[in-house]
Protein backbone atom coordinates (compact mmCIF):
# COMPACT_ATOMS: atom_id res chain seq x y z
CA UNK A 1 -49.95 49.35 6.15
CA UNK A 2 -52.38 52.00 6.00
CA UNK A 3 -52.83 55.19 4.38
CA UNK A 4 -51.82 56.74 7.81
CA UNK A 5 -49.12 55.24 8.46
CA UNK A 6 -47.37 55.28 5.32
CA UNK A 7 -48.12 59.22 5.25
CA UNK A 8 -45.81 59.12 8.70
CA UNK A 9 -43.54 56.94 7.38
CA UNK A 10 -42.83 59.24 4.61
CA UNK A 11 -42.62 62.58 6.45
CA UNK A 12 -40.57 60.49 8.96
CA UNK A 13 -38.16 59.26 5.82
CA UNK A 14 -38.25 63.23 5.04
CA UNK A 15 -36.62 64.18 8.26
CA UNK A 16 -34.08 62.11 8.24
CA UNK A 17 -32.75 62.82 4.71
CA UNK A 18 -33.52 66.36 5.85
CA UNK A 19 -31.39 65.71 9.04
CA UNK A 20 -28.75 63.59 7.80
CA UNK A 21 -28.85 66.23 4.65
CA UNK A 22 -28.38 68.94 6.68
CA UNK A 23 -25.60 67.05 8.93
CA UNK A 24 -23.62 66.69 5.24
CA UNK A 25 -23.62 69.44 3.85
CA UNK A 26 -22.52 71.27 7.56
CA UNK A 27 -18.58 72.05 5.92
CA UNK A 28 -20.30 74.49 3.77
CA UNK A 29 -21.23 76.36 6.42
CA UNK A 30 -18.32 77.15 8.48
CA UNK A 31 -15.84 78.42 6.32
CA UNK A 32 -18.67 81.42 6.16
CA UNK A 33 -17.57 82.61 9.80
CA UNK A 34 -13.89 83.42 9.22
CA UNK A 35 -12.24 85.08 10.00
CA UNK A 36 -13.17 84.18 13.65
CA UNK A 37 -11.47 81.81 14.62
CA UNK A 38 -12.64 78.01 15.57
CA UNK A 39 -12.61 78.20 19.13
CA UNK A 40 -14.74 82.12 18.65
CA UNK A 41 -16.95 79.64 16.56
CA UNK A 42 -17.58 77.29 18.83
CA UNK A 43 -18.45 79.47 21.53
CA UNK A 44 -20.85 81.21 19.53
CA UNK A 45 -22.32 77.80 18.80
CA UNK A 46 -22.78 76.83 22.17
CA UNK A 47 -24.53 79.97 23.44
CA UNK A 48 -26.76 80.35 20.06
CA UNK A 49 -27.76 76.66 20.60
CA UNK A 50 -28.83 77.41 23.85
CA UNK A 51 -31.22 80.62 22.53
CA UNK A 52 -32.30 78.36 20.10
CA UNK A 53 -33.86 75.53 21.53
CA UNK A 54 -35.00 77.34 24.64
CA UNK A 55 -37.65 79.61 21.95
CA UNK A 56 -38.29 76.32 20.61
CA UNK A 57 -39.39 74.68 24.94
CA UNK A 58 -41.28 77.84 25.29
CA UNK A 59 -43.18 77.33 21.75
CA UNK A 60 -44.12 73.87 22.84
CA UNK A 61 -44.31 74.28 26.26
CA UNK A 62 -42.09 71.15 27.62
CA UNK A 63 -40.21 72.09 30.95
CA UNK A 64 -41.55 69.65 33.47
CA UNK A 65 -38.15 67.55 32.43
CA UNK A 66 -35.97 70.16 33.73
CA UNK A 67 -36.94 69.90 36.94
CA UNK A 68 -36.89 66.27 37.46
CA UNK A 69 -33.33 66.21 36.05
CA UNK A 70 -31.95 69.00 38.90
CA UNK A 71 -33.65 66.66 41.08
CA UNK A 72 -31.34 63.76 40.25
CA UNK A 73 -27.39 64.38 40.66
CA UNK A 74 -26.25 61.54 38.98
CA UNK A 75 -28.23 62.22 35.48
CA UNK A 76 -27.40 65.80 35.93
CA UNK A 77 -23.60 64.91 36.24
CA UNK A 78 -24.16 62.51 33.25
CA UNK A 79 -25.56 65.54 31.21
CA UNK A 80 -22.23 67.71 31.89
CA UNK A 81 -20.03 64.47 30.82
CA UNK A 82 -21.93 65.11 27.62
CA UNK A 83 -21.83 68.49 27.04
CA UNK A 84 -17.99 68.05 27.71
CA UNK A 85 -17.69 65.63 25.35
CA UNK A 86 -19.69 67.20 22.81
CA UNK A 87 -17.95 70.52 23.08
CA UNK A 88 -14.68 68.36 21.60
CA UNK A 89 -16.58 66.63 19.02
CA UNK A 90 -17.69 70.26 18.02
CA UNK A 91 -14.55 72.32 18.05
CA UNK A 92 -12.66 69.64 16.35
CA UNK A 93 -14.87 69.12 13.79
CA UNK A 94 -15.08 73.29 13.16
CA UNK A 95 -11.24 73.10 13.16
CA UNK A 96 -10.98 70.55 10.35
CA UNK A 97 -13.16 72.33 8.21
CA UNK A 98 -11.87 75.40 8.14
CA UNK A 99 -8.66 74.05 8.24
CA UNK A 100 -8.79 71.63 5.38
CA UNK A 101 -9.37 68.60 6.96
CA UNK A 102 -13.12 68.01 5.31
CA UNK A 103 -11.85 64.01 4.09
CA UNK A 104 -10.50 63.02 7.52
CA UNK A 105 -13.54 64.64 9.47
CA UNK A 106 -15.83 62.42 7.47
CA UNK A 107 -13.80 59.82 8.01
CA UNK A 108 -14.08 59.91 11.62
CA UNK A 109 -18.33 59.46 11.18
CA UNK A 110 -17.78 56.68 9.10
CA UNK A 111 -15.75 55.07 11.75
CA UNK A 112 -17.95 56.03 14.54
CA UNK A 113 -20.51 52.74 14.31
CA UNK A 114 -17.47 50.53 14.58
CA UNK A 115 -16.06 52.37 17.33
CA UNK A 116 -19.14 52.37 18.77
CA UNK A 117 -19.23 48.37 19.23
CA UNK A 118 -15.71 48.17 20.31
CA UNK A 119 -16.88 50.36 22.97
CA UNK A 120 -19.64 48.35 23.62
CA UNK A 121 -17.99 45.44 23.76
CA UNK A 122 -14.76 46.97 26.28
CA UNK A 123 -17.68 48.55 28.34
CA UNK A 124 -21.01 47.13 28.29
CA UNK A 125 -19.27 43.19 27.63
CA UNK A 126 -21.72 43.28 24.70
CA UNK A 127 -20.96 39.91 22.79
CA UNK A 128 -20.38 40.36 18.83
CA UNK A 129 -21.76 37.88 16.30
CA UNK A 130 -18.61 37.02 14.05
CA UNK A 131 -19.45 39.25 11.04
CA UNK A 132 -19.08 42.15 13.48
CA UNK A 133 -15.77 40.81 14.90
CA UNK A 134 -14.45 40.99 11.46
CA UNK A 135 -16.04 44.59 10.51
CA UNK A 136 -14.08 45.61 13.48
CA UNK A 137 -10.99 43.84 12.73
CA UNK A 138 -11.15 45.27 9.08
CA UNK A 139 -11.83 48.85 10.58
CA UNK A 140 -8.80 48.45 12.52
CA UNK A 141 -6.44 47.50 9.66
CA UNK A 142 -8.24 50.52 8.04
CA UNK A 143 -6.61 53.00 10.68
CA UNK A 144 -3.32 51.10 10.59
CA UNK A 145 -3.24 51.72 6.79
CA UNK A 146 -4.57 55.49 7.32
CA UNK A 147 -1.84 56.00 9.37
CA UNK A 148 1.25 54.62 7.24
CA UNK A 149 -0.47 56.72 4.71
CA UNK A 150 -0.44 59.97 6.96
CA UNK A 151 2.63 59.23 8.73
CA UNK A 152 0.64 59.67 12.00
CA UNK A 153 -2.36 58.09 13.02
CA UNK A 154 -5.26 60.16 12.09
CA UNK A 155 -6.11 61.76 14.72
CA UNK A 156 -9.10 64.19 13.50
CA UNK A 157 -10.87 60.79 12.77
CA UNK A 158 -10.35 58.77 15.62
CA UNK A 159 -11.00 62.33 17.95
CA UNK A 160 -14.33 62.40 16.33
CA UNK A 161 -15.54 59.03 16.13
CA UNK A 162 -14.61 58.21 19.87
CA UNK A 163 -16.40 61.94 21.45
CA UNK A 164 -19.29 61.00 19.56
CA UNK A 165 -19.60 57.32 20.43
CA UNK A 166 -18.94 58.78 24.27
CA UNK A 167 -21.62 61.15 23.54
CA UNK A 168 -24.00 58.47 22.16
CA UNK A 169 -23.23 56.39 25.21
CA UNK A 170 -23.99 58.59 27.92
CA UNK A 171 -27.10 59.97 25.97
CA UNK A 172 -28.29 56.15 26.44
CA UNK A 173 -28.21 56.35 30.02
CA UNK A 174 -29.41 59.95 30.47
CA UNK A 175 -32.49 59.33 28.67
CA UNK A 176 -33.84 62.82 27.51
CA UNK A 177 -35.25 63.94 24.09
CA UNK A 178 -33.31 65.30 21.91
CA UNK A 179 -34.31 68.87 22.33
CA UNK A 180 -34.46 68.77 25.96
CA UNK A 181 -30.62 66.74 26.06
CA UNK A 182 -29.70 69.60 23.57
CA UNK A 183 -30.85 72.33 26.00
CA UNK A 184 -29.55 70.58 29.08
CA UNK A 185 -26.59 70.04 27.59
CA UNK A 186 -25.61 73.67 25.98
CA UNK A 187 -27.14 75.34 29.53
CA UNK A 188 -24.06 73.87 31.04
CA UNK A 189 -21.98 75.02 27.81
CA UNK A 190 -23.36 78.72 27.99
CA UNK A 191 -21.86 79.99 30.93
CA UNK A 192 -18.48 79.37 29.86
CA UNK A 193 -18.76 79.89 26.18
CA UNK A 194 -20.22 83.39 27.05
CA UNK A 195 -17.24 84.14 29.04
CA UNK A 196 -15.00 83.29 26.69
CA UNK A 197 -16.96 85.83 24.18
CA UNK A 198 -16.76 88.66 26.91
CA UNK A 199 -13.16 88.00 27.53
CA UNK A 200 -12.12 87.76 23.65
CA UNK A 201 -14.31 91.10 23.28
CA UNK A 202 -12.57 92.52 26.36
CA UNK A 203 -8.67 91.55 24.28
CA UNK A 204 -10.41 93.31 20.82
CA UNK A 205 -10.34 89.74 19.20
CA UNK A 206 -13.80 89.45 19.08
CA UNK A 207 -15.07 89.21 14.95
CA UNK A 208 -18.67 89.86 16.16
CA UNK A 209 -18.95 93.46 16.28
CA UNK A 210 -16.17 94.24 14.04
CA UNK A 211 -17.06 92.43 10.47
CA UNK A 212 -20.75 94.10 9.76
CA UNK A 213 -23.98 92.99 10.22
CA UNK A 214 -23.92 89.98 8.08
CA UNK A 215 -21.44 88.07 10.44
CA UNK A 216 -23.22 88.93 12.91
CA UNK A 217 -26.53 87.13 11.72
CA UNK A 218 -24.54 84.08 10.49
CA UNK A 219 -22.94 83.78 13.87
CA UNK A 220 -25.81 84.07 15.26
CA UNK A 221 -27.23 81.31 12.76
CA UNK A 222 -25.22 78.78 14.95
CA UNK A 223 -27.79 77.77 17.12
CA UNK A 224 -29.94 77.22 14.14
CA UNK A 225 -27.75 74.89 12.35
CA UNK A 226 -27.10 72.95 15.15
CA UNK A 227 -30.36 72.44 16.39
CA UNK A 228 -32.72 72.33 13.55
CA UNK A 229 -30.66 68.71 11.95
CA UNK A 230 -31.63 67.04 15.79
CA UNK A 231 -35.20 68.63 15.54
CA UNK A 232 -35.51 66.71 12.17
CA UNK A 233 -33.92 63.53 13.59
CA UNK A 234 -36.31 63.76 16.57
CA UNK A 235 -39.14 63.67 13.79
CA UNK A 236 -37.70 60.73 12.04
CA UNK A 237 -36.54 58.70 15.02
CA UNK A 238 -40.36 58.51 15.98
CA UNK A 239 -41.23 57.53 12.35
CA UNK A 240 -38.82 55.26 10.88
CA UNK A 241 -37.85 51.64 11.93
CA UNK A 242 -34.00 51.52 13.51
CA UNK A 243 -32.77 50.08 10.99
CA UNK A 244 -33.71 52.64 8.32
CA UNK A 245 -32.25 55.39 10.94
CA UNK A 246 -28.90 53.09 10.68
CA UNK A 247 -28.80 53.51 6.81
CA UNK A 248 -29.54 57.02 6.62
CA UNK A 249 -26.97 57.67 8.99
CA UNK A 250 -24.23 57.19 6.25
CA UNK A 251 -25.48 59.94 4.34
CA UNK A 252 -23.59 62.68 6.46
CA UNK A 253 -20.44 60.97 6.09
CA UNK A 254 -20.88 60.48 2.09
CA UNK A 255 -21.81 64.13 1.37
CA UNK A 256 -19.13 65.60 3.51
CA UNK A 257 -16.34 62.98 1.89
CA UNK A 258 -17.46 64.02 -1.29
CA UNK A 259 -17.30 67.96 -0.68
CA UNK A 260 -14.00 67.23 0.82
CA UNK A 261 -12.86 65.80 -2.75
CA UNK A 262 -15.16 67.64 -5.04
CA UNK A 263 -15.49 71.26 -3.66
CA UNK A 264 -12.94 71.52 -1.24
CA UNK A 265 -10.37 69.76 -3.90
CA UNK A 266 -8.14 67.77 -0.76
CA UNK A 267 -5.57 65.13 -1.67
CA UNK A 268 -6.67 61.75 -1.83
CA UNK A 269 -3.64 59.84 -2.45
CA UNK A 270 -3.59 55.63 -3.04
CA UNK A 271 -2.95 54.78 0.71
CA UNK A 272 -5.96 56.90 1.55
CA UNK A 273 -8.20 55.43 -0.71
CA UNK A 274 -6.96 52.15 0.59
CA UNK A 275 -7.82 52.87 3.89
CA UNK A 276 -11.10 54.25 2.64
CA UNK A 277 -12.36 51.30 0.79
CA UNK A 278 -11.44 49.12 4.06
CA UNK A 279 -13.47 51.43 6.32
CA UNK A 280 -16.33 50.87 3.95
CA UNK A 281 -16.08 46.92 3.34
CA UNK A 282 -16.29 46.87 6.93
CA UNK A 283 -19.57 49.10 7.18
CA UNK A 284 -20.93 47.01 4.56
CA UNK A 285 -20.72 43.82 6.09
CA UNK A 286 -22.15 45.65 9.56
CA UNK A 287 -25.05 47.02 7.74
CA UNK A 288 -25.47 43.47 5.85
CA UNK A 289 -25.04 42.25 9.29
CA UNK A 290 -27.49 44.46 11.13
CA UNK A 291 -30.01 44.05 8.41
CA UNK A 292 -30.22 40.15 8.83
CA UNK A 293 -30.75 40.10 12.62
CA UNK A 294 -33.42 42.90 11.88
CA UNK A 295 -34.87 40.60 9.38
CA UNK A 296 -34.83 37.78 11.57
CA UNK A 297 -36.36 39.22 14.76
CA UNK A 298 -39.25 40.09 12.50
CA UNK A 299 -39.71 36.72 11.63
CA UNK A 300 -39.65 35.76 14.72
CA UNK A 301 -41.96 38.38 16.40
CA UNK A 302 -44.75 37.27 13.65
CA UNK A 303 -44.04 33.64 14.42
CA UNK A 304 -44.88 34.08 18.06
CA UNK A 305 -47.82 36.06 17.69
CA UNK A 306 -49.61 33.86 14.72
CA UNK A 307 -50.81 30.90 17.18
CA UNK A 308 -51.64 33.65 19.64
CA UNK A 309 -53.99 34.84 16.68
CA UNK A 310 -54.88 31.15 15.25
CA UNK A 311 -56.55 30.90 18.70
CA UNK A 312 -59.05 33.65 18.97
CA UNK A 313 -61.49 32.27 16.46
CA UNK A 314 -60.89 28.27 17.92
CA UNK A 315 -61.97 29.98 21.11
CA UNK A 316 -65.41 31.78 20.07
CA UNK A 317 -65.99 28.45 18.05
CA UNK A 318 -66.13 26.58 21.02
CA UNK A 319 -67.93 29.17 23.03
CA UNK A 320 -70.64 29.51 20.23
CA UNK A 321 -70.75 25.14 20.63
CA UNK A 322 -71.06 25.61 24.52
CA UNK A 323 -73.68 28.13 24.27
């Protein structure tokens, strides 16, 4: 590896803790804007993202995207399906925090990479190796445990994991950046969110105007905090091998389970911690899993290109015998 590349790698690995970081430590953050309300919150979010990332196009001047997606209905109807389904994944998510729900929210993101292969597999007709069978199986028994312990299945959790594996889904087959998908995505959001602002204003509900400047700027700060972690990941994506991307992924859910115990002080009684420790066997043995098959297709990429290699110099030899 050279010096080069190692210097990416590391900025890339820098991102994504950044990212992932970020991503964690979100639940902070929310209980900031009450006393508006979740819903005020998300709209704010929406529109701010929107501001956001559109300074951000203009800085780097990328907009020739735009206009091939209006050109193409299909993608274009793709992109709302995602900005629907990310505006669910959003307002639950604000909900639970600021309604003490910071354990079952993180919950639902470490569930999300199981739920994504079920998905896969009731969608796409992926085929599972067995190790993955069982990680979902054990996931499973996970929720069924979760929700003897509740007395109702967990809803927060499986409402987050099953938007965002949606959301990761359709991104697949849209195909955009991350900053453009972002804009796309929150240009379909803004119209309505901003109503929703003018009408809340219009019933004196509004908090924007009416708690001093401060709120104000942190509301505004929305856009920010949403689109700065996917700026990050963007820079690490590009960096990083997959299957250090899949690692770092677990941070978000770690730091937001352990605010959720340590700093938001929420009940974590034996059946949850039951259910807990399932969840994670079962991420363990995907990661295990994953890691293997990574490990293996590298083996087997160097494999096919070393006789490719071995033959360059047999070739000159005999050209140099010819000549």
């Amino acid at each position: 590896m050279t010096r080069k590349s190692r210097g990416e790698r590391h900025i890339g690995l820098l991102n994504g803790f950044a990212a992932y970081g970020m991503w964690g430590l979100v639940p902070l953050f929310w209980p900031l804007l009450k006393p508006a309300g979740a819903v005020e919150i998300l709209a704010h979010r929406m529109a701010w993202s929107l501001v956001f990332v559109a300074v951000a196009l203009v800085f780097v001047r990328r907009w020739a995207w735009a206009g091939e997606l209006l050109r193409q209905p299909r993608r274009l109807a793709l992109v709302a399906v995602a900005a629907a389904v990310i505006t669910v994944n959003w307002g639950v998510y604000i909900w639970s925090v600021n309604s003490g729900h910071v354990v079952e929210a993180s919950l639902g993101y470490f569930i999300n990479p199981l739920v994504t292969i079920a998905m896969g597999v009731l969608l796409l007709k992926e085929r599972l190796r067995p190790v993955q069978w069982a990680a979902v199986g054990i996931g499973f028994a996970a929720v069924v445990v979760l929700t003897v312990g509740y007395g109702q299945p967990p809803w927060i959790s499986l409402t987050l994991a099953f938007s965002f594996a949606t959301y990761g889904l359709v991104k697949k087959k849209v195909n955009l950046g991350g900053v453009e998908s972002l804009a796309a995505e929150t240009a379909i959001q803004f119209l309505p969110a901003v109503g929703y602002l003018v009408w809340l204003s219009a019933q004196g509900e509004s908090t924007f105007a009416t708690e001093g400047a401060g709120h104000m700027a942190l509301l505004a700060a929305t856009g920010i905090v949403t689109a700065l972690p996917l700026v990050c990941f963007g820079a690490a994506a590009i960096r990083v091998p997959l299957s250090t991307l899949g690692l770092l992924q677990y941070l978000a859910p770690v730091f937001q389970f352990l605010l959720g115990i340590l700093y938001f002080h929420e009940a974590m009684p034996a059946e949850r911690w039951a259910g807990f420790a399932l969840v994670w066997l079962a991420l363990t043995l995907l990661t295990a899993d994953a890691w293997r098959a990574a490990r293996r297709a590298r083996v087997a990429a160097a494999i096919a290109v070393a006789p490719r290699t071995a033959e360059k110099p047999a070739s000159s030899a005999s050209a140099a015998v010819d000549a």
